[in-house]
C-alpha atoms as a PDB file:
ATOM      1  CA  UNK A   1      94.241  -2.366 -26.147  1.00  0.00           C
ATOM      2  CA  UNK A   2      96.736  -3.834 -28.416  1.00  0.00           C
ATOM      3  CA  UNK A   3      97.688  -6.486 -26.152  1.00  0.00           C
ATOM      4  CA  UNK A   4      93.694  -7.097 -25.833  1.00  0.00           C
ATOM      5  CA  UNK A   5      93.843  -7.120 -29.809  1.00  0.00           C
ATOM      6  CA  UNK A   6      96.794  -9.884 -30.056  1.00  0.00           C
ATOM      7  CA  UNK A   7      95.112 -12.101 -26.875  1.00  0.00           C
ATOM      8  CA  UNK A   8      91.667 -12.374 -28.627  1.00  0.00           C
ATOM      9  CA  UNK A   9      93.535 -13.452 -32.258  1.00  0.00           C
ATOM     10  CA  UNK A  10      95.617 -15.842 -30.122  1.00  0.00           C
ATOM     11  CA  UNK A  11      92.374 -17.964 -29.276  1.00  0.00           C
ATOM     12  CA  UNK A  12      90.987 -16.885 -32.870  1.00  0.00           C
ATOM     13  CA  UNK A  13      93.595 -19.510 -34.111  1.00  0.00           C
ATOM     14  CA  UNK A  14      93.519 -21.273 -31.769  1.00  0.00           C
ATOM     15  CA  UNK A  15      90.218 -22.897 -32.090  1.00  0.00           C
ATOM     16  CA  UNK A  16      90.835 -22.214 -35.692  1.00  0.00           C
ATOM     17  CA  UNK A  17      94.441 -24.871 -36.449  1.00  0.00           C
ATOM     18  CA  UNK A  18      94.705 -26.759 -32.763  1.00  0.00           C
ATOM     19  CA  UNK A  19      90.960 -27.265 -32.148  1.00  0.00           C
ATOM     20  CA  UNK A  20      90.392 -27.429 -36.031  1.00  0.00           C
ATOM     21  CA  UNK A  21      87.042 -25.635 -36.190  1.00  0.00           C
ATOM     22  CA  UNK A  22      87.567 -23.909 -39.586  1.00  0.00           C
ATOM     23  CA  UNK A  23      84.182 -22.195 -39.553  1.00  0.00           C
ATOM     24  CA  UNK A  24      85.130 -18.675 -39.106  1.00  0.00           C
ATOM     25  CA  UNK A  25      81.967 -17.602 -37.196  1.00  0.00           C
ATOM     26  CA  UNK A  26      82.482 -21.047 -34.637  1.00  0.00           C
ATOM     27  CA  UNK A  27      85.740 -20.276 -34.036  1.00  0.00           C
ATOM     28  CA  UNK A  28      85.051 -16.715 -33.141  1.00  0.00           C
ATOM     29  CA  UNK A  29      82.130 -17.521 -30.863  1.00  0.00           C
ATOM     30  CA  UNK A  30      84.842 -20.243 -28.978  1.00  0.00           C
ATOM     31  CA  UNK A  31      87.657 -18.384 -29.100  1.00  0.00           C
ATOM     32  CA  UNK A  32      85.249 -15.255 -27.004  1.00  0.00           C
ATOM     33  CA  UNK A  33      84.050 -18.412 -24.583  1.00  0.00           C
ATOM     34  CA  UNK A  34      87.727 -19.384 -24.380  1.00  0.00           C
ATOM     35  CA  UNK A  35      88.673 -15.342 -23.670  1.00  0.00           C
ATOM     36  CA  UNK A  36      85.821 -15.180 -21.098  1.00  0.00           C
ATOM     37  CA  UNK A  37      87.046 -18.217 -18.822  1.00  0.00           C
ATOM     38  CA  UNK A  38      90.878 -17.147 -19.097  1.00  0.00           C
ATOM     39  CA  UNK A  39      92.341 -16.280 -15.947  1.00  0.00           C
ATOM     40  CA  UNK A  40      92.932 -12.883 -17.688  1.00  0.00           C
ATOM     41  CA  UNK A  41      89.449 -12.446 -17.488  1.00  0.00           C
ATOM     42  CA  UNK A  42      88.316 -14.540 -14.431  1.00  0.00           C
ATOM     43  CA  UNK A  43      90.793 -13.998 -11.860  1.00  0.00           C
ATOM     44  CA  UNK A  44      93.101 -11.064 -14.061  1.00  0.00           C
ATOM     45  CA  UNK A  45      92.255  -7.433 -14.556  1.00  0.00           C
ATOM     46  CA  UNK A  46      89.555  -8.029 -16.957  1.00  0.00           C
ATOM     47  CA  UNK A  47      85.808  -6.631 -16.363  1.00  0.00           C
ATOM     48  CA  UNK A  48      83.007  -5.398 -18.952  1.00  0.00           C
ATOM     49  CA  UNK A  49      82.915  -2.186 -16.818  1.00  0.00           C
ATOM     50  CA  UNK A  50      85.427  -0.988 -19.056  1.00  0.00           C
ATOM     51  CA  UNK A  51      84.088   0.319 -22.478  1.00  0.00           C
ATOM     52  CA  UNK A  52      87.064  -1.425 -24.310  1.00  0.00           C
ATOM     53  CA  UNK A  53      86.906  -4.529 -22.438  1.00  0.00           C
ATOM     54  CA  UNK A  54      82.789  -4.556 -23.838  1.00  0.00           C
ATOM     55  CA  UNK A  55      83.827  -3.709 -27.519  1.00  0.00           C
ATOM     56  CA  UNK A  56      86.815  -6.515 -27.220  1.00  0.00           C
ATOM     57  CA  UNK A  57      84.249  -9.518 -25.988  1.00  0.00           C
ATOM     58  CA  UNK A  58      80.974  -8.033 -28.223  1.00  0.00           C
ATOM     59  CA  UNK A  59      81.973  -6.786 -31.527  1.00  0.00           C
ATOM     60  CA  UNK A  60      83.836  -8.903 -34.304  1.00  0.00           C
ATOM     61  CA  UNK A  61      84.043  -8.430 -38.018  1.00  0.00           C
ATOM     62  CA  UNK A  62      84.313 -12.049 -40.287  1.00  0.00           C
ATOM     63  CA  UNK A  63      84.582 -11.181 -43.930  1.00  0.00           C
ATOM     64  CA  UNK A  64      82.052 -13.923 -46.065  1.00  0.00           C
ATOM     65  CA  UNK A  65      79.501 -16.290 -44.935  1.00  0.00           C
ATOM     66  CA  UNK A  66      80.514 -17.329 -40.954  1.00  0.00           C
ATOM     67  CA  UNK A  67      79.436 -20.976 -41.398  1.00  0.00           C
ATOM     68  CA  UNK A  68      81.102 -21.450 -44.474  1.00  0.00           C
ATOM     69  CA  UNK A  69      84.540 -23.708 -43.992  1.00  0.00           C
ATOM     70  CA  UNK A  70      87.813 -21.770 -44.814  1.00  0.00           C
ATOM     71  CA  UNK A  71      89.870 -24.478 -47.220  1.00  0.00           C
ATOM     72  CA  UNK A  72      93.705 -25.011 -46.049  1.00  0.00           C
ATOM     73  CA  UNK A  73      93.874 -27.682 -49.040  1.00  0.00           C
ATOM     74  CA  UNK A  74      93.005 -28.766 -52.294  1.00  0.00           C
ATOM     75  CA  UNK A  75      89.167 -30.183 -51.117  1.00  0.00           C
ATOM     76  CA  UNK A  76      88.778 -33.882 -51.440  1.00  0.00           C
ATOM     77  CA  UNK A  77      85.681 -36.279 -51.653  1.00  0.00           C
ATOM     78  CA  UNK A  78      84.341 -38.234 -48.822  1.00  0.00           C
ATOM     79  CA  UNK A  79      84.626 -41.992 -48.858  1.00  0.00           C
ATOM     80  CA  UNK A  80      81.193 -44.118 -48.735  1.00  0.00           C
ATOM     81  CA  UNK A  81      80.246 -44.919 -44.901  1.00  0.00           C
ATOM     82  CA  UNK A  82      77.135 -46.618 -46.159  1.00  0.00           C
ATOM     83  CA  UNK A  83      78.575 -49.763 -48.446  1.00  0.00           C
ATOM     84  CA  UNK A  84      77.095 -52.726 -45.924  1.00  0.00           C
ATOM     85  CA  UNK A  85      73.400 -53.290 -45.147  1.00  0.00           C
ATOM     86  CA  UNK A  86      71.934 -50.930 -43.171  1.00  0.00           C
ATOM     87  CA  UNK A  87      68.671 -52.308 -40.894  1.00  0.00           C
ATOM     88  CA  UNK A  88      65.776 -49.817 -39.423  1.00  0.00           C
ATOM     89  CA  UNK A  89      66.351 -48.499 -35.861  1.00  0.00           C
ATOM     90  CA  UNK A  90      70.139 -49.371 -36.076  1.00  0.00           C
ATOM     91  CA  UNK A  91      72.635 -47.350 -34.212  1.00  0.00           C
ATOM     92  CA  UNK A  92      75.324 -46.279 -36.929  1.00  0.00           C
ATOM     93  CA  UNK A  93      78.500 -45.379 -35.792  1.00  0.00           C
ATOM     94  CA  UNK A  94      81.338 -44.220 -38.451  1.00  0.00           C
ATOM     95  CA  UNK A  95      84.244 -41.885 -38.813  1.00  0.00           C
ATOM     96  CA  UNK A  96      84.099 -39.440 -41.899  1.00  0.00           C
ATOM     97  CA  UNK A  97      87.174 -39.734 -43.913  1.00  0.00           C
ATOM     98  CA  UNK A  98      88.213 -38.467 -47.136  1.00  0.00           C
ATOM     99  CA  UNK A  99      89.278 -40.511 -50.593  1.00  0.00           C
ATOM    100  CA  UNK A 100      93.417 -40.257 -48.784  1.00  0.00           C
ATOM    101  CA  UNK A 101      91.642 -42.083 -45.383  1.00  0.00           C
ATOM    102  CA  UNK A 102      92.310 -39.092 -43.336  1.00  0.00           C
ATOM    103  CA  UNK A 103      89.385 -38.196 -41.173  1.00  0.00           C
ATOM    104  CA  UNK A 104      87.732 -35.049 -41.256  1.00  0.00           C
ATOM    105  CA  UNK A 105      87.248 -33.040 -38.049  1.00  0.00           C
ATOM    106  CA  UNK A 106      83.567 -31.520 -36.908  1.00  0.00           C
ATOM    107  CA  UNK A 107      81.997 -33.371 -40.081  1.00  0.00           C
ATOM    108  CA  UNK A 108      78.317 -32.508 -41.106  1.00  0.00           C
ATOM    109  CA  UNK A 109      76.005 -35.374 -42.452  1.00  0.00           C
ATOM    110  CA  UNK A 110      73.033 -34.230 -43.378  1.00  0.00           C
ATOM    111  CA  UNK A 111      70.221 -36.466 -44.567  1.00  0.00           C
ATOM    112  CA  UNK A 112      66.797 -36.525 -45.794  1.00  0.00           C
ATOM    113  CA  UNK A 113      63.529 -39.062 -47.116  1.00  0.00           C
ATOM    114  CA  UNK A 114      61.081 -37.925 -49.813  1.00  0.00           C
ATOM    115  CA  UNK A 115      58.507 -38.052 -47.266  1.00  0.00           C
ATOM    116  CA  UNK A 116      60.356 -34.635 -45.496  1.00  0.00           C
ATOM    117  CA  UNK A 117      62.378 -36.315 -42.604  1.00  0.00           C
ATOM    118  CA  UNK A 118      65.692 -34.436 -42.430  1.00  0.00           C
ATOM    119  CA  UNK A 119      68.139 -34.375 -39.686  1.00  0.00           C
ATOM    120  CA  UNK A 120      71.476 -32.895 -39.589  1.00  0.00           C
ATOM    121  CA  UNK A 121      74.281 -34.715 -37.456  1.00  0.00           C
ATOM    122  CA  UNK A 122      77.516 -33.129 -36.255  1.00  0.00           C
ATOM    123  CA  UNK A 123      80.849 -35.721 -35.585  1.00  0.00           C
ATOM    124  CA  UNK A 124      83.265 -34.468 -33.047  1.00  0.00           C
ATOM    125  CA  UNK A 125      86.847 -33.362 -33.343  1.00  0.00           C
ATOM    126  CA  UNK A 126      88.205 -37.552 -34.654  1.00  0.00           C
ATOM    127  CA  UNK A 127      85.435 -37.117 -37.727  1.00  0.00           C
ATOM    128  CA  UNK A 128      83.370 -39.795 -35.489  1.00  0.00           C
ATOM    129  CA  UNK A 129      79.469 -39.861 -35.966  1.00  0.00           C
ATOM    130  CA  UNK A 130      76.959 -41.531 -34.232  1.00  0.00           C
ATOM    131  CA  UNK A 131      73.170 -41.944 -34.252  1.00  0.00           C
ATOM    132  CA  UNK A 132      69.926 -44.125 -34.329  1.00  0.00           C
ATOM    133  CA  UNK A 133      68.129 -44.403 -37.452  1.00  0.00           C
ATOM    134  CA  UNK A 134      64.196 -44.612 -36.823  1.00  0.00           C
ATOM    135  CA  UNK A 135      62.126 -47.500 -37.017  1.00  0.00           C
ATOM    136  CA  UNK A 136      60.992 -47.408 -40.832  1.00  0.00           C
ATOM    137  CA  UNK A 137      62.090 -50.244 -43.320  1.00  0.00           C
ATOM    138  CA  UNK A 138      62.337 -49.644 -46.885  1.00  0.00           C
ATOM    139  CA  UNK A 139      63.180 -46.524 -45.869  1.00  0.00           C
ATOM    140  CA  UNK A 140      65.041 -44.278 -48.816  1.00  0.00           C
ATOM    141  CA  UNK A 141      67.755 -41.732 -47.071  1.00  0.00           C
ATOM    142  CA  UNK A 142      69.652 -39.120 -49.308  1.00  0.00           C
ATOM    143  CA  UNK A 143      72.836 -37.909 -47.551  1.00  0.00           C
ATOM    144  CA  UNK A 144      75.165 -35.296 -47.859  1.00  0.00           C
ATOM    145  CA  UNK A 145      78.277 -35.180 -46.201  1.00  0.00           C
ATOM    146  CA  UNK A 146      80.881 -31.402 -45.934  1.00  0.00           C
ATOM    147  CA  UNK A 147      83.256 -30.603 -43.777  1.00  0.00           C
ATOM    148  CA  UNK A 148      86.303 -28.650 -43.447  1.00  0.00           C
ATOM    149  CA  UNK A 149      88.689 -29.257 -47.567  1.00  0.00           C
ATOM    150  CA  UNK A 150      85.762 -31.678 -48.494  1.00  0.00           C
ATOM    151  CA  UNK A 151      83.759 -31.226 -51.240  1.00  0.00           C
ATOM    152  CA  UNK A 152      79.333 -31.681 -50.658  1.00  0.00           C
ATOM    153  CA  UNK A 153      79.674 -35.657 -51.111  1.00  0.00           C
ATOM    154  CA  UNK A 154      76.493 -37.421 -51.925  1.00  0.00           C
ATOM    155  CA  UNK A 155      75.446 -40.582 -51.145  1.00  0.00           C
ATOM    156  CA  UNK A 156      72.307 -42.532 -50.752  1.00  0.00           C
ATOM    157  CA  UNK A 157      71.032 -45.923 -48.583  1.00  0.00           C
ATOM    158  CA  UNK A 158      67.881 -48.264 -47.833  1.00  0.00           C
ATOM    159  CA  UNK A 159      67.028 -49.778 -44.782  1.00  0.00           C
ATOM    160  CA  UNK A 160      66.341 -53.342 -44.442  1.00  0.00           C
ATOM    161  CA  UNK A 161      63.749 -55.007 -41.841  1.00  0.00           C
ATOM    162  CA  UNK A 162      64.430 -56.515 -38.946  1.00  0.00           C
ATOM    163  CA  UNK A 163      62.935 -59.177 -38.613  1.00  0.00           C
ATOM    164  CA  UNK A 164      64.916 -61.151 -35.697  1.00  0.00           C
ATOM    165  CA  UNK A 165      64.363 -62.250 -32.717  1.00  0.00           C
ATOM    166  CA  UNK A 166      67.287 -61.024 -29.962  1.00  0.00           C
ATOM    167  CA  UNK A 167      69.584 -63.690 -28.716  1.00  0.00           C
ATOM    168  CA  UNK A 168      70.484 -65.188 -25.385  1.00  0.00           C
ATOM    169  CA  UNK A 169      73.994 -66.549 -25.885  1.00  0.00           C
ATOM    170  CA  UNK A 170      74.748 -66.985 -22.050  1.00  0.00           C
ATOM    171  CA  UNK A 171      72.777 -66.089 -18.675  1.00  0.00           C
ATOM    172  CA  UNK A 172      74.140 -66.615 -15.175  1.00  0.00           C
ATOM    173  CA  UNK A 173      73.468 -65.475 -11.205  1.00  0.00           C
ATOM    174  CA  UNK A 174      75.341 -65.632  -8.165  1.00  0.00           C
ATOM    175  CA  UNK A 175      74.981 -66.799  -5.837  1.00  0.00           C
ATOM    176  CA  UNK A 176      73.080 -70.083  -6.279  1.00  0.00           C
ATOM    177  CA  UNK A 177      72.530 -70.401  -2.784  1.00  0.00           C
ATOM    178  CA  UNK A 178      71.228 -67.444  -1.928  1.00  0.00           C
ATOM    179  CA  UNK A 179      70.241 -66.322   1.912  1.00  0.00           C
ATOM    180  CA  UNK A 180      68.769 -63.391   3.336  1.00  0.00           C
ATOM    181  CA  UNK A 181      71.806 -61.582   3.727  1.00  0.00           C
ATOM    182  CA  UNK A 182      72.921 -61.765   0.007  1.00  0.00           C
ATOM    183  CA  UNK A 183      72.082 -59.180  -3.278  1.00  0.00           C
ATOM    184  CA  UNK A 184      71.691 -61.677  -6.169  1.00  0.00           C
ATOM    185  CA  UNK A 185      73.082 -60.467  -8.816  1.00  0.00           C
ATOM    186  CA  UNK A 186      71.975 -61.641 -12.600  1.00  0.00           C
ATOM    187  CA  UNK A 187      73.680 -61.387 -15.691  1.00  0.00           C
ATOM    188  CA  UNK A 188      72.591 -62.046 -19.428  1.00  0.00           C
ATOM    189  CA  UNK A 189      74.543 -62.180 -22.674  1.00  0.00           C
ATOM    190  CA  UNK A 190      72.562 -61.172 -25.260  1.00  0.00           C
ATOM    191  CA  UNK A 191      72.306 -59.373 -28.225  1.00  0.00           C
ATOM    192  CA  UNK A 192      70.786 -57.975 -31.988  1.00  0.00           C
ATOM    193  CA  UNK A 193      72.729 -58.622 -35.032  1.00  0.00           C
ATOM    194  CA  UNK A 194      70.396 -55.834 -36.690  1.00  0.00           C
ATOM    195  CA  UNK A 195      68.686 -52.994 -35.055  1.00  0.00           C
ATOM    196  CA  UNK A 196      70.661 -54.401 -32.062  1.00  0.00           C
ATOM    197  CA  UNK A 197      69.112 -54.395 -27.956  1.00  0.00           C
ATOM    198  CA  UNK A 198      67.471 -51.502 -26.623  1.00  0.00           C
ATOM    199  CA  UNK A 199      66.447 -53.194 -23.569  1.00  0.00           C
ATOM    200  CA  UNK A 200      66.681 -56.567 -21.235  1.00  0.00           C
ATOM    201  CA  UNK A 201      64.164 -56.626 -18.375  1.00  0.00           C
ATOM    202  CA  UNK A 202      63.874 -59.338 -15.466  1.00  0.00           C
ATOM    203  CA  UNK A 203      60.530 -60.299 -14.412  1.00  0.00           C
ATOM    204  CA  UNK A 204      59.919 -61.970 -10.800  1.00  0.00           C
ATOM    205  CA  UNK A 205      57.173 -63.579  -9.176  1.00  0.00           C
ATOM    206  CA  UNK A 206      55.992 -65.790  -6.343  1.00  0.00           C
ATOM    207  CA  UNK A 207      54.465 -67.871  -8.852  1.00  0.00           C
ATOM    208  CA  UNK A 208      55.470 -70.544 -11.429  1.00  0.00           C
ATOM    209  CA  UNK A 209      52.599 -69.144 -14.071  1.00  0.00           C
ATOM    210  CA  UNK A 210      53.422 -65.252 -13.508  1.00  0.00           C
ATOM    211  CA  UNK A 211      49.892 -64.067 -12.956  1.00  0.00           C
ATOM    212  CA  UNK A 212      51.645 -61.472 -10.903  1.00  0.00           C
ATOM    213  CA  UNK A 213      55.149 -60.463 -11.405  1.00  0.00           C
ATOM    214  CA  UNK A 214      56.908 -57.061 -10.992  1.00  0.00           C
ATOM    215  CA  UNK A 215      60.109 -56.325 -13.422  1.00  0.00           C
ATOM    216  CA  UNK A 216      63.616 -55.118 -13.011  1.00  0.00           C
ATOM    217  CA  UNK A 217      65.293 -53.219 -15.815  1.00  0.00           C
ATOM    218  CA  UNK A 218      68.682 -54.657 -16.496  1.00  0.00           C
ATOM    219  CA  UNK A 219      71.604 -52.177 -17.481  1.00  0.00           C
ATOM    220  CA  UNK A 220      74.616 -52.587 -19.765  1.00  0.00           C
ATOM    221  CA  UNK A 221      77.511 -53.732 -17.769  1.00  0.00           C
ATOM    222  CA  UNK A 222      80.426 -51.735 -19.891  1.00  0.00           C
ATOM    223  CA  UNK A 223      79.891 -49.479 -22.557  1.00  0.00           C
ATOM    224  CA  UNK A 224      76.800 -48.114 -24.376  1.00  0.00           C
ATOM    225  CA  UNK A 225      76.492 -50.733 -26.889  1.00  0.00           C
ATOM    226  CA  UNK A 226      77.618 -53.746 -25.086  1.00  0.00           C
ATOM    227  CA  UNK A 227      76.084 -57.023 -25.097  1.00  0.00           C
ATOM    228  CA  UNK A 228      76.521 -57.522 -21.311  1.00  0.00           C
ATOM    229  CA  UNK A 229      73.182 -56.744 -19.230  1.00  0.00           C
ATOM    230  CA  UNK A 230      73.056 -56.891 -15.325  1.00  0.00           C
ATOM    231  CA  UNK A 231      70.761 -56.601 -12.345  1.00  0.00           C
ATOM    232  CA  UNK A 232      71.242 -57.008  -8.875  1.00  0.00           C
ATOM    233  CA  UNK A 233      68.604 -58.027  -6.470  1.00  0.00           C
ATOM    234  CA  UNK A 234      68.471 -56.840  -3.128  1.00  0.00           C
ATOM    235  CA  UNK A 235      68.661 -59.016  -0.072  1.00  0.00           C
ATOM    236  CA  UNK A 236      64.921 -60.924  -0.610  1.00  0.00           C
ATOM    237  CA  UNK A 237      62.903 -62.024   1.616  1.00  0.00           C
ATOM    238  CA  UNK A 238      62.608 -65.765   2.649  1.00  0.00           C
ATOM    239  CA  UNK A 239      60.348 -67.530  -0.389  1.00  0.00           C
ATOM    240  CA  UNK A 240      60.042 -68.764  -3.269  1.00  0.00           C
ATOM    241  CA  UNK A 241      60.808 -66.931  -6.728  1.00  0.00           C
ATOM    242  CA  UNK A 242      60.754 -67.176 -10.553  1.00  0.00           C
ATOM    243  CA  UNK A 243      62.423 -65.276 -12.639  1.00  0.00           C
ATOM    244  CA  UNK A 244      62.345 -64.838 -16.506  1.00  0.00           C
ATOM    245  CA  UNK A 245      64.347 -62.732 -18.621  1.00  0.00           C
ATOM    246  CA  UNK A 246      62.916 -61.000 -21.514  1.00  0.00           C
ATOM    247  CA  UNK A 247      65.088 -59.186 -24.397  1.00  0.00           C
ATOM    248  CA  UNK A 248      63.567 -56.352 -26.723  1.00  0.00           C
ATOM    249  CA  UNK A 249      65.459 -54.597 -29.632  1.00  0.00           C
ATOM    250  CA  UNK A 250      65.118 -51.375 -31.017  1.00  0.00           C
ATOM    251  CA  UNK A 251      62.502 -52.753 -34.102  1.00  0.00           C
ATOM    252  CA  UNK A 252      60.207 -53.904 -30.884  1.00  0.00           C
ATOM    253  CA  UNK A 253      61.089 -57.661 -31.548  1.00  0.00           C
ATOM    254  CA  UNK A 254      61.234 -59.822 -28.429  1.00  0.00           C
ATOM    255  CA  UNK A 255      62.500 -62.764 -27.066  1.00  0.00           C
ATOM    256  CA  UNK A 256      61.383 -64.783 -23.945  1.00  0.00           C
ATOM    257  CA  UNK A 257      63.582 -67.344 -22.342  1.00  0.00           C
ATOM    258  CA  UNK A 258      60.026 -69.500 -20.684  1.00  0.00           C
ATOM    259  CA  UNK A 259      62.143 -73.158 -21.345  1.00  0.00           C
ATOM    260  CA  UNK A 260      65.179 -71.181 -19.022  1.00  0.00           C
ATOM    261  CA  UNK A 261      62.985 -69.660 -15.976  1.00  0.00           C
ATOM    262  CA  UNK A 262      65.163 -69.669 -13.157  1.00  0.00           C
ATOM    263  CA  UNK A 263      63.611 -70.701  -9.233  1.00  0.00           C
ATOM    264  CA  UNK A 264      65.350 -69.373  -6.348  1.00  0.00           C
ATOM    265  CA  UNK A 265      64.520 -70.610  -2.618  1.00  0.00           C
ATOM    266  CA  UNK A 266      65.560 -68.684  -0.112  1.00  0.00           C
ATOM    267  CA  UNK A 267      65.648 -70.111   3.401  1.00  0.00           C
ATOM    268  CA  UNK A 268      64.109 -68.468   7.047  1.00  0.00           C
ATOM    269  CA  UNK A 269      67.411 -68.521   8.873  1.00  0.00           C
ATOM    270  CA  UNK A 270      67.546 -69.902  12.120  1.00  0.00           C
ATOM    271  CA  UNK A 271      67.739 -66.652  14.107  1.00  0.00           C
ATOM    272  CA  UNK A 272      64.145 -66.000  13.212  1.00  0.00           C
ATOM    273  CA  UNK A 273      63.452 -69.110  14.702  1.00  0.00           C
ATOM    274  CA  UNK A 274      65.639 -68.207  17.162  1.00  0.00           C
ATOM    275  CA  UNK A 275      63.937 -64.868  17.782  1.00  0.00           C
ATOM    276  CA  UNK A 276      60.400 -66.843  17.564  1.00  0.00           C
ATOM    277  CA  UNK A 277      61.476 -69.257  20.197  1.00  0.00           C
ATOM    278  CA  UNK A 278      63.369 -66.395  22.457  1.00  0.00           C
ATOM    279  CA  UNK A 279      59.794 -64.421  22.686  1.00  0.00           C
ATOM    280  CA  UNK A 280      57.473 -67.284  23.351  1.00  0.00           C
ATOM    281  CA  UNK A 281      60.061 -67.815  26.458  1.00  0.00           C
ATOM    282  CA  UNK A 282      60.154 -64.238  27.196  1.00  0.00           C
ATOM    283  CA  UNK A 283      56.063 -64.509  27.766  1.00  0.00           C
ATOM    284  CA  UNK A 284      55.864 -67.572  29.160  1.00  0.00           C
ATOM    285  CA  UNK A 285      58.054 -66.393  31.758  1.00  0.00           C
ATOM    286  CA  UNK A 286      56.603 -63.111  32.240  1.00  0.00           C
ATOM    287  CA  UNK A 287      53.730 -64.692  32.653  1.00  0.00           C
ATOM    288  CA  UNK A 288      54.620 -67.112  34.819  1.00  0.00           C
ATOM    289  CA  UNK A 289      56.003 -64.381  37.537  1.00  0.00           C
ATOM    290  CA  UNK A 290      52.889 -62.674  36.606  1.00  0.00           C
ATOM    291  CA  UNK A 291      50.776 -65.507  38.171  1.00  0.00           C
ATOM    292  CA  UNK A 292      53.125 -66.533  40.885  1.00  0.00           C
ATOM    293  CA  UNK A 293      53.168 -62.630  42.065  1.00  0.00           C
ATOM    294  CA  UNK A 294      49.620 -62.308  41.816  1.00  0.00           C
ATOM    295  CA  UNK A 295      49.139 -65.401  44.037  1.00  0.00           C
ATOM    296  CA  UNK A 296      51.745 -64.580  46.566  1.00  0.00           C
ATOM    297  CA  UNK A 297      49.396 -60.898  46.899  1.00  0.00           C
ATOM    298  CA  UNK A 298      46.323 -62.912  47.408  1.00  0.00           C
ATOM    299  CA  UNK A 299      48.230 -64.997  50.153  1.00  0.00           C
ATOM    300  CA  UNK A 300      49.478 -61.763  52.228  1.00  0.00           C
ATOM    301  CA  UNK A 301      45.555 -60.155  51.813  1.00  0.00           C
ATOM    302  CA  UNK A 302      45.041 -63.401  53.444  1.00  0.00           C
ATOM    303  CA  UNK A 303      46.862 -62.957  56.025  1.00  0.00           C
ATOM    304  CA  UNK A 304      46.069 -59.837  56.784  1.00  0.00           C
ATOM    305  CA  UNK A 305      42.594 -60.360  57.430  1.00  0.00           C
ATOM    306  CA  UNK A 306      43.019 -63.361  59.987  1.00  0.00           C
ATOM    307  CA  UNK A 307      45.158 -60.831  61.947  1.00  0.00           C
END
């Protein structure tokens, strides 16, 4: 039991200094997730069939408020994330830090409109927060930001409109000569100096007006936020095609490149006129034994009957 006792308040602290989750009742919920997948417990003599084994993963006792942060310092103020212009439907991305520039770990930023939106975010163990605000300009957000020797820091913000257009800066595909056999693969550079791109699609059709087209989502090439959008086509058929490429950002403004449509003609190779060629000889010479058979048979009934 009392090596049971001194294992559990090993992970206790542990998840409380190395993993740096200074909420008393998270680290004690982690450190009895950590105790459950140990090999002490998985592979090791441990079992809940045992009554102390139960009252070891089940009962706890935190003194004060579990979600409350337990302060190792003298608490600081957080620093201002919000000091440039902020535009609706923008992803923001920023690491908490306090007034000394150190980050804070497992950060809270809670905010809220006087219209009752209110959304709490959580940053990971580097103090780094991410989301996407909603599409609303002139939007008013109150924030509050805590976390672990910070003092409740307050700060406020307004989003702006965005009223852009996405840009094309570059868009490519290779191969220009493109058979059968080949996937075509298209790439676009483009992107949102607001809101910034929620999607880039590729429309094709057989025809130059696009009274019927189908469309092809294009994906980011590297990492979430890139500017780099690809698609790759699939060995088409012989034709003709068009292709447009259409950008949208996250405010719903959207950008058409009609002066840059792209036309792609893809050849019949000449093993279908190969093949074509090989069957209309295949019949004409079935055909041809078929008739010279049928009139040697008529020949020997012939025969027959003068005998």
């Amino acid at each position: 039991m009392e090596e049971l006792n001194r294992g559990n308040a090993k992970l206790f602290w542990m998840e409380f200094f190395q993993n740096k989750k200074f909420q008393p009742g998270r680290a004690l919920y982690d450190s009895k997730v950590s105790y459950i997948e140990s090999d002490y417990y998985e592979d090791g003599p441990g079992s809940l069939d045992y009554d102390y084994e139960r009252k070891q993963l089940l009962t706890y006792c935190l003194l004060g408020a579990p979600e409350v942060d337990i302060y190792t310092d003298i608490p600081k103020n957080a620093t201002n994330p919000f000091t440039r212009p902020i535009f609706e439907g923008e992803l923001l991305s920023f690491v908490v830090r306090d007034n000394n520039s150190n980050p804070i770990s497992w950060p809270r930023v809670h905010l809220n409109t006087p219209d009752g939106k209110y959304r709490t975010l959580y940053g990971d163990i580097q103090g780094k927060v991410d989301f996407r605000l909603p599409v609303q300009e002139n939007e008013n957000y109150s924030v509050v930001i805590t976390g672990h020797n910070l003092k409740p820091s307050y700060f406020n913000f307004t989003t702006l409109a965005d009223d852009l257009d996405p840009k094309f800066d570059d868009e490519n595909y290779t191969p220009k000569l493109a058979t059968v056999s080949d996937n075509i693969c298209f790439e676009a550079d483009v992107h949102d100096s607001q809101s910034g791109m929620q999607s880039v699609y590729l429309l094709q059709s057989n025809s130059i007006d696009f009274e019927d087209y189908e469309f092809h989502e294009m994906i980011h090439r590297f990492e979430y936020d890139d500017d780099i959008f690809m698609c790759t086509l699939h060995k088409l058929d012989p034709g003709e095609y068009y292709f447009l490429l259409v950008g949208r950002d996250w405010a719903n403004n959207r950008k058409t490149l009609e002066d840059e449509m792209v036309k792609i003609s893809i050849s019949t190779p000449i093993a279908y006129y190969l093949l074509i060629v090989s069957s209309v000889l295949i019949v004409f010479f079935v055909g041809v034994t078929f008739i010279k058979h049928h009139q040697g048979y008529r020949k020997y009934l012939k025969i027959l009957k003068r005998e």
